[in-house]
Structures are given as structure tokens and as C-alpha cells.
C-alpha atoms as a PDB file:
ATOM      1  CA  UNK A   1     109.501 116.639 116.427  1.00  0.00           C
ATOM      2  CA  UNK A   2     112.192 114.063 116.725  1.00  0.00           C
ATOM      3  CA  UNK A   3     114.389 113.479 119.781  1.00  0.00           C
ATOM      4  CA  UNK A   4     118.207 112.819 118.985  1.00  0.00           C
ATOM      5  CA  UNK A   5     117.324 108.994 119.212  1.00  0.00           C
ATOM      6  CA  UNK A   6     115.561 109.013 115.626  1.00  0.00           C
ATOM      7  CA  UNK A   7     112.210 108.374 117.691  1.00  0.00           C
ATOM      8  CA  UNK A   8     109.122 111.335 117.001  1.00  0.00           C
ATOM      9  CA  UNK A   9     106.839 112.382 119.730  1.00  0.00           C
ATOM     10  CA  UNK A  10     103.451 110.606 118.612  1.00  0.00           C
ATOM     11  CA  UNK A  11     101.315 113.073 120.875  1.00  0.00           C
ATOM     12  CA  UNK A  12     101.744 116.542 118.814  1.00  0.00           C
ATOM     13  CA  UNK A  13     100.569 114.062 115.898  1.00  0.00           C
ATOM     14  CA  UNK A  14      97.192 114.098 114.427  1.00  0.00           C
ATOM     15  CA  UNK A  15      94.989 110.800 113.811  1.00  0.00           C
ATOM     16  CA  UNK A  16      95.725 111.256 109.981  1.00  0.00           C
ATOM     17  CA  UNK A  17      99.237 111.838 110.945  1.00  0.00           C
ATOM     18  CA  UNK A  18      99.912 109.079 113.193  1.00  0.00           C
ATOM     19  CA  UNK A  19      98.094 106.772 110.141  1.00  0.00           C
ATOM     20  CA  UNK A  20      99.979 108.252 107.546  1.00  0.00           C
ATOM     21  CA  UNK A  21     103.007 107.507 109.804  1.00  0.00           C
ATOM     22  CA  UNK A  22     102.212 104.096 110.213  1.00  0.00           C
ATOM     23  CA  UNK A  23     101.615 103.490 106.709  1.00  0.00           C
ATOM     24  CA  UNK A  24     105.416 104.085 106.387  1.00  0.00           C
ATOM     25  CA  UNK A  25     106.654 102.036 109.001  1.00  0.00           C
ATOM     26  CA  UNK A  26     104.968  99.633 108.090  1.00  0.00           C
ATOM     27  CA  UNK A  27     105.789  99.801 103.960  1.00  0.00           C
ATOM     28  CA  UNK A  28     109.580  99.853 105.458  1.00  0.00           C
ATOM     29  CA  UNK A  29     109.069  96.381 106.841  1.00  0.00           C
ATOM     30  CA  UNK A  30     110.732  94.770 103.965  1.00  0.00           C
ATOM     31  CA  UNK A  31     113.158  96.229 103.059  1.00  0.00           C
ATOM     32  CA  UNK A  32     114.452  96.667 106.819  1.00  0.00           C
ATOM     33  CA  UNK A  33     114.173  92.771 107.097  1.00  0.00           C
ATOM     34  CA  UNK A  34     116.324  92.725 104.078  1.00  0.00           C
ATOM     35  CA  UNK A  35     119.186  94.694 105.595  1.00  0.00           C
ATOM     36  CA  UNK A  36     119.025  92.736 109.155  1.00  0.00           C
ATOM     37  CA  UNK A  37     118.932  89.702 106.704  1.00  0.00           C
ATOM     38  CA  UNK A  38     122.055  91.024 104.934  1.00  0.00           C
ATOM     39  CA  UNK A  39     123.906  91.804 108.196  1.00  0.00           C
ATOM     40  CA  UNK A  40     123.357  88.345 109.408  1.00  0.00           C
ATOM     41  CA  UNK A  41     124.128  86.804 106.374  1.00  0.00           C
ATOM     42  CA  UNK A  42     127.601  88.769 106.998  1.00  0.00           C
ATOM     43  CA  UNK A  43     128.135  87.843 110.383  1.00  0.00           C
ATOM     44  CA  UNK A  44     127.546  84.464 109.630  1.00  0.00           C
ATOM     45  CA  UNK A  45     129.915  84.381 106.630  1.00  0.00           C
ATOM     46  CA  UNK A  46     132.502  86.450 108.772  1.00  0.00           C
ATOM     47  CA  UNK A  47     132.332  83.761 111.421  1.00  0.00           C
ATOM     48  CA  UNK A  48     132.773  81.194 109.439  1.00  0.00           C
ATOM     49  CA  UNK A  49     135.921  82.563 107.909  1.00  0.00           C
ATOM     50  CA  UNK A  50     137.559  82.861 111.523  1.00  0.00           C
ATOM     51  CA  UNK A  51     136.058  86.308 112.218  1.00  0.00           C
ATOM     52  CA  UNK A  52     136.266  87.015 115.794  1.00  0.00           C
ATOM     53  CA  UNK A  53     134.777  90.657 116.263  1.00  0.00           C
ATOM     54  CA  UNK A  54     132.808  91.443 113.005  1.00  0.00           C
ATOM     55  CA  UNK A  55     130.271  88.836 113.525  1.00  0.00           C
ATOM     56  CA  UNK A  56     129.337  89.849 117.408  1.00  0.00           C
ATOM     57  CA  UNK A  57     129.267  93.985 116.156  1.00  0.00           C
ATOM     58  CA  UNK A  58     127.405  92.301 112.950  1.00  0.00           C
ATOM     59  CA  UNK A  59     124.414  90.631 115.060  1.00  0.00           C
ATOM     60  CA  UNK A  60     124.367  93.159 117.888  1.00  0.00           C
ATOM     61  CA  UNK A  61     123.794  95.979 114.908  1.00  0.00           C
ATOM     62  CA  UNK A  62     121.136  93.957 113.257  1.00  0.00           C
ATOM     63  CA  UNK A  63     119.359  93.403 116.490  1.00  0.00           C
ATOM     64  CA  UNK A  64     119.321  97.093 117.320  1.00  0.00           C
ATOM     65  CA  UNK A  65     118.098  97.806 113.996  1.00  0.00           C
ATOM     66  CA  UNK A  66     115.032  95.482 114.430  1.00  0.00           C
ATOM     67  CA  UNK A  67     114.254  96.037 117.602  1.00  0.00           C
ATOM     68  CA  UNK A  68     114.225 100.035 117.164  1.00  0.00           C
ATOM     69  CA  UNK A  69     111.729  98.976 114.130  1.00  0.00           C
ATOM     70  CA  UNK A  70     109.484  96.963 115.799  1.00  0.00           C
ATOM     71  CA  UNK A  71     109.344 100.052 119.137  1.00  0.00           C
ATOM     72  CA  UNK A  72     108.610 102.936 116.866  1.00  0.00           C
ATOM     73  CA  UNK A  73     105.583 100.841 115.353  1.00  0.00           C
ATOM     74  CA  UNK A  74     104.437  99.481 118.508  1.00  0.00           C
ATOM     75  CA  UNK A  75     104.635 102.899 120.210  1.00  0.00           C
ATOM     76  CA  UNK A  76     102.873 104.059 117.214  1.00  0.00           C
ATOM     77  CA  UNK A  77      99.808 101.731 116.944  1.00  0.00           C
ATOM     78  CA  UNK A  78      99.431 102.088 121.395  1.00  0.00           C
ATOM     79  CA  UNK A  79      98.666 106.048 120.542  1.00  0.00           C
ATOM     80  CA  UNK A  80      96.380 105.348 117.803  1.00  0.00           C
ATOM     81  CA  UNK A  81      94.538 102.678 120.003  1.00  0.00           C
ATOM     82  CA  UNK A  82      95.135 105.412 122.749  1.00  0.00           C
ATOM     83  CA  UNK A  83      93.382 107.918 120.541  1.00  0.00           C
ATOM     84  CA  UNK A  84      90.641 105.464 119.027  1.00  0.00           C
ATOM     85  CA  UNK A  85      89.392 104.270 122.243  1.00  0.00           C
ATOM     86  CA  UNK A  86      86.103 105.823 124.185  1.00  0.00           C
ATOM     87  CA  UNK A  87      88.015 106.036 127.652  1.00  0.00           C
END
């Protein structure tokens, strides 16, 4: 079940699930750093070139992106420790 923010609720998830899920994330590393790569490459070029408001939309978007990357897998690994541990 995903909210409207793109982010799943890990707890309805099995432990197969939730590894099968971060199998993904994780094999989407990549290419993700390859679009926040492109989109700074972008910005960068677009500043250069007397930009003034593509570059700052440019780098916020990219840092979004990341950031919502790196959250989903973090959440995702704290309920499989959650779920692994003896407590």
C-alpha cells in the first residue's frame, strides 16, 4: 500500500517482501545516481550560460530525488533490522 508520497507502508510487508523490496532499491542505485548526475550536470551547464532559475530548480530537484532514495532504503533496512532482531 502506497501513500500519495510514492513511500509503501513496510509493516503489512513480509520478511521476503521487505528483501525482495530492497533488492530493488538497491539495483536502482545506479541508475538514480545517473539521473541526479545528469540534473547536475544541467544545472551546472545552465549556470554557466547565465541561467538564473534553472540551475537552483535543477539542484533542488536532484536533491529531492536522492534524498527520497536514500529514506525509502533506510526506512526499509530499520524494519528488516526491526524484524530480524530478538527484542
Amino acid at each position: 500500500m502506497e501513500n500519495p508520497f510514492g513511500t509503501k507502508d513496510y509493516g503489512h510487508l513480509t520478511l521476503d517482501e521487505l528483501r525482495d523490496e530492497e533488492k530493488k532499491l538497491k539495483s536502482q542505485r545506479i541508475p538514480m545516481a545517473i539521473f541526479v548526475g545528469f540534473l547536475v550536470g544541467i544545472a551546472i551547464y545552465s549556470a554557466t550560460h547565465n541561467g538564473k532559475f534553472l540551475p537552483v530548480i535543477l539542484m533542488i530537484t536532484a536533491f529531492m530525488i536522492g534524498r527520497n532514495a536514500t529514506n525509502k532504503l533506510r526506512n526499509l533496512q530499520a524494519e528488516i533490522q526491526r524484524r530480524n532482531s530478538p527484542f
